[in-house]
C-alpha atoms as a PDB file:
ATOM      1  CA  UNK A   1     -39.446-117.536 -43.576  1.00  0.00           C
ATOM      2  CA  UNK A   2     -42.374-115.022 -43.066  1.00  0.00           C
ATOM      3  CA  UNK A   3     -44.014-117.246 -40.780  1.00  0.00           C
ATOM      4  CA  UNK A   4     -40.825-117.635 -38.721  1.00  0.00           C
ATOM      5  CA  UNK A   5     -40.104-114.115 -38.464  1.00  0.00           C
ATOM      6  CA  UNK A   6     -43.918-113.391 -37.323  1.00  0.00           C
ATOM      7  CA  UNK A   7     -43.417-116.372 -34.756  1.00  0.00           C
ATOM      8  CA  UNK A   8     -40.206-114.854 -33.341  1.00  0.00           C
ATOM      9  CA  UNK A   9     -41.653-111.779 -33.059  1.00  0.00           C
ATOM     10  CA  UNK A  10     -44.297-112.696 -30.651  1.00  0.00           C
ATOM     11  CA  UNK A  11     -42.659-115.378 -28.988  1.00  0.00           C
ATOM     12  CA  UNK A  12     -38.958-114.285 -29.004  1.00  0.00           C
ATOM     13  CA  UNK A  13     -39.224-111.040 -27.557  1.00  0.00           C
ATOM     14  CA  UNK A  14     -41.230-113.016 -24.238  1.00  0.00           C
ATOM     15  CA  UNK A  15     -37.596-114.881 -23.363  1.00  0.00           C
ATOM     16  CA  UNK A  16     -35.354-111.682 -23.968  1.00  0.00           C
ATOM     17  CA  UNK A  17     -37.186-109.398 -21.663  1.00  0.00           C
ATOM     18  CA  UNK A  18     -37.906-112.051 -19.402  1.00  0.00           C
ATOM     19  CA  UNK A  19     -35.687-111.011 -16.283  1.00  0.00           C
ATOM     20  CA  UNK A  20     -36.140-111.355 -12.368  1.00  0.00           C
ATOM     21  CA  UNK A  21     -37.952-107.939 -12.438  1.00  0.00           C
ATOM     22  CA  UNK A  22     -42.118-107.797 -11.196  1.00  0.00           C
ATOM     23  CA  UNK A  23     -44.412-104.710 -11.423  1.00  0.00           C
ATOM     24  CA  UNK A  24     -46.017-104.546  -8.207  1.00  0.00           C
ATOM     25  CA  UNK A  25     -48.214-101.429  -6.722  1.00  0.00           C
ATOM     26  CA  UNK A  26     -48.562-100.021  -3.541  1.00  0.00           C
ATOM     27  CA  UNK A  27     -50.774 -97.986  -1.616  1.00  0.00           C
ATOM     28  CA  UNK A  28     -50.390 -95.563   1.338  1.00  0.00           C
ATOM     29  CA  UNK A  29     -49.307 -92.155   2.332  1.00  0.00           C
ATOM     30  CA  UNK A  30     -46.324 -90.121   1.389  1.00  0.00           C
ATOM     31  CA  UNK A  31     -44.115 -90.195   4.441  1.00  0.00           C
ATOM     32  CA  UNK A  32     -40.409 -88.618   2.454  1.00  0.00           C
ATOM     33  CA  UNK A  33     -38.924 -87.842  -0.117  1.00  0.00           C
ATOM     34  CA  UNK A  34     -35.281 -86.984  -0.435  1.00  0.00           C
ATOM     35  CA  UNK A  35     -34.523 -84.911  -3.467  1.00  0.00           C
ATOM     36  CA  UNK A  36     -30.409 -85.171  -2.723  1.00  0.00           C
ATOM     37  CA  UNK A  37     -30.836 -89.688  -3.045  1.00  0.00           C
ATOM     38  CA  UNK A  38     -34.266 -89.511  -4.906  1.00  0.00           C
ATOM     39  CA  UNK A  39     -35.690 -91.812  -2.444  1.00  0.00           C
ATOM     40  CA  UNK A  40     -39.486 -91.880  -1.902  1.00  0.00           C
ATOM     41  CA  UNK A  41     -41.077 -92.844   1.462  1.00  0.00           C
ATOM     42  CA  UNK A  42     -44.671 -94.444   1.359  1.00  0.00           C
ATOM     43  CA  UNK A  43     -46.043 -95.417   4.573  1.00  0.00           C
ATOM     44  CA  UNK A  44     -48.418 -98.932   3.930  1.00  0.00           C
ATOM     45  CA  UNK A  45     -50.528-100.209   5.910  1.00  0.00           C
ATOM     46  CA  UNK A  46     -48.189-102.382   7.581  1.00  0.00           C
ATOM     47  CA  UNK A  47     -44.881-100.453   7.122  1.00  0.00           C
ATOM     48  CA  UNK A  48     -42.609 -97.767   5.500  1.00  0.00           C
ATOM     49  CA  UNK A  49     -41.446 -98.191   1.936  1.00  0.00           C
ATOM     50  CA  UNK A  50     -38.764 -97.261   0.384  1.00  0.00           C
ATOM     51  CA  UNK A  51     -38.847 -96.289  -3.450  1.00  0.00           C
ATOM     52  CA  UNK A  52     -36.125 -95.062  -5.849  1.00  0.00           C
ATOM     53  CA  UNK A  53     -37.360 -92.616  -8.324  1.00  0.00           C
ATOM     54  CA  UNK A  54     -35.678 -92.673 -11.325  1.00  0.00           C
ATOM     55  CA  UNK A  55     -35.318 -89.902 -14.196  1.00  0.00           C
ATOM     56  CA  UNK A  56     -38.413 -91.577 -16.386  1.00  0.00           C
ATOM     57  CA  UNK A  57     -41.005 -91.301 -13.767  1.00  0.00           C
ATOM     58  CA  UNK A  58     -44.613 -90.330 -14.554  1.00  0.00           C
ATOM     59  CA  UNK A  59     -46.255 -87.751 -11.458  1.00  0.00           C
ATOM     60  CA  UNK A  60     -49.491 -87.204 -11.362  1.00  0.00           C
ATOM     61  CA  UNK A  61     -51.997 -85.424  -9.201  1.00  0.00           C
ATOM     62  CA  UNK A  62     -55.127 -86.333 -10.552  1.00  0.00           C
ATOM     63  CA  UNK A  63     -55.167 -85.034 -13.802  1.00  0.00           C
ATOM     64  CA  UNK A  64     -52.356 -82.466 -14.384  1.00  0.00           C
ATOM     65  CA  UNK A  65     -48.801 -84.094 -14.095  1.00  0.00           C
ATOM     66  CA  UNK A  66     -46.294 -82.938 -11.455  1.00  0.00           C
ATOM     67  CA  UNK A  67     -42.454 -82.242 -11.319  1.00  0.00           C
ATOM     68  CA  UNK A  68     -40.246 -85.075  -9.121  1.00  0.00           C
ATOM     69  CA  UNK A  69     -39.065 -81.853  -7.177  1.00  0.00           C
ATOM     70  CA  UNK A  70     -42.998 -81.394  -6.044  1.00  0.00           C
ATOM     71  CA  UNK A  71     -42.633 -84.590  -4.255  1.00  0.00           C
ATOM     72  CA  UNK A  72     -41.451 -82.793  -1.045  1.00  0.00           C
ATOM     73  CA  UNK A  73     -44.710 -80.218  -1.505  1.00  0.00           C
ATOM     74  CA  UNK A  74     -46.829 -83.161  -1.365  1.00  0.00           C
ATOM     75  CA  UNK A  75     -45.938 -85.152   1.879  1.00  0.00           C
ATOM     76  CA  UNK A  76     -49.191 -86.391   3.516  1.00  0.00           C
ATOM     77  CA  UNK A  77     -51.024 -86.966   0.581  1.00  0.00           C
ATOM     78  CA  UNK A  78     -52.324 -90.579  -0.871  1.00  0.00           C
ATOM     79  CA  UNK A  79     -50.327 -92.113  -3.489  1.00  0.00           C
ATOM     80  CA  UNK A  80     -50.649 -95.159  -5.627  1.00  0.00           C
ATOM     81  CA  UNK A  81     -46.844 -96.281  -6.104  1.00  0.00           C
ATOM     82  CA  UNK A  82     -46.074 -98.664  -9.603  1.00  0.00           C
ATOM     83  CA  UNK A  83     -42.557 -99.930  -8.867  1.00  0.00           C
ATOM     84  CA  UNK A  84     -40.641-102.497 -10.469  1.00  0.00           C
ATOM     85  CA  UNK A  85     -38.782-104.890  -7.679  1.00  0.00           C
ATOM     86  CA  UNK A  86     -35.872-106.412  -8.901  1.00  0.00           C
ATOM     87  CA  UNK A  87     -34.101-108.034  -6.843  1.00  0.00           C
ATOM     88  CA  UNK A  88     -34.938-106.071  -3.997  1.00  0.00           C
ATOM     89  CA  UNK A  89     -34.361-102.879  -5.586  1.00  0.00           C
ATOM     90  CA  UNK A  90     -37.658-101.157  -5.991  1.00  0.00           C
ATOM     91  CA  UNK A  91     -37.715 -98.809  -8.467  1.00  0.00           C
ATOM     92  CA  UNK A  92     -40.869 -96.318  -9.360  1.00  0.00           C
ATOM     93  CA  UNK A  93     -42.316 -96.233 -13.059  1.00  0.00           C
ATOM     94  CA  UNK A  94     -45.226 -94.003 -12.087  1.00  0.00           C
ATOM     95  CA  UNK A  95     -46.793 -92.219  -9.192  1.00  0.00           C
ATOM     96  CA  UNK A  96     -50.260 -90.899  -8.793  1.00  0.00           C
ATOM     97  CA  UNK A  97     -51.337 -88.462  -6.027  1.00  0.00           C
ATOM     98  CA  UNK A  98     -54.827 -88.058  -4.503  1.00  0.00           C
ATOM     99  CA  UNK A  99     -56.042 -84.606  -5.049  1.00  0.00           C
ATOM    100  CA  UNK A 100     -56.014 -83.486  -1.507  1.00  0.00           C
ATOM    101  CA  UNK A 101     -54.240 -83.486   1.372  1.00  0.00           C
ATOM    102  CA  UNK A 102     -56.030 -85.716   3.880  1.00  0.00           C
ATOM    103  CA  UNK A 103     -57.326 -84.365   7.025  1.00  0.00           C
ATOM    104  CA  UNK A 104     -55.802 -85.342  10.374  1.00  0.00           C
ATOM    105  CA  UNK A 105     -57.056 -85.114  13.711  1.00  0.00           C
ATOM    106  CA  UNK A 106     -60.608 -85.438  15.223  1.00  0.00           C
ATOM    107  CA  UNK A 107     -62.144 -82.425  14.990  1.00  0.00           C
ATOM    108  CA  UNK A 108     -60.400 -81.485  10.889  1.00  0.00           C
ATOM    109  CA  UNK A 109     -62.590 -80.138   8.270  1.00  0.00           C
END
């Protein structure tokens, strides 16, 4: 019985999370974000992303954590995006922020 119980417990819980949902990260800069939808922008390499943020995401900027309403203060500044996609849906778990704004133009210091 013991050894049944112990098998379920690392097996069985495998199949009932098992669901069409990945953890996938992306990279770019932050392009939006609409506090009235919650919807992040992060512009890729290759395109615009769109992110929802739901009420359980982690913010950081480097160290110190940061409020979902800072999102609009921090436009133009590298992230590193964890989202779950599920079915198309992406949905953010976590967000981390460079620590500075990056400079633009050919003559910025």
């Amino acid at each position: 019985m013991f050894l049944t119980m112990l098998l379920w417990l690392v097996v069985g819980p495998a199949g009932v999370f098992a669901a069409d949902a990945t953890v996938l990260r992306a990279t770019g800069v932050i392009e939006h974000y609409d506090a009235t939808t919650h919807m992040l922008s992060l512009a890729t390499a290759t395109e615009i992303t769109q992110f929802a943020i739901g009420p359980s995401v982690r913010i950081r900027q480097g160290r110190r954590s940061v409020e979902v309403s800072q999102l609009v203060e921090l436009i133009g500044y590298r992230a590193s995006v964890r989202y779950v996609d599920e079915g198309g849906a992406r949905t953010v778990e976590s967000v981390h922020v460079s620590g500075s704004k990056p400079k633009t133009g050919r003559n910025s210091k």
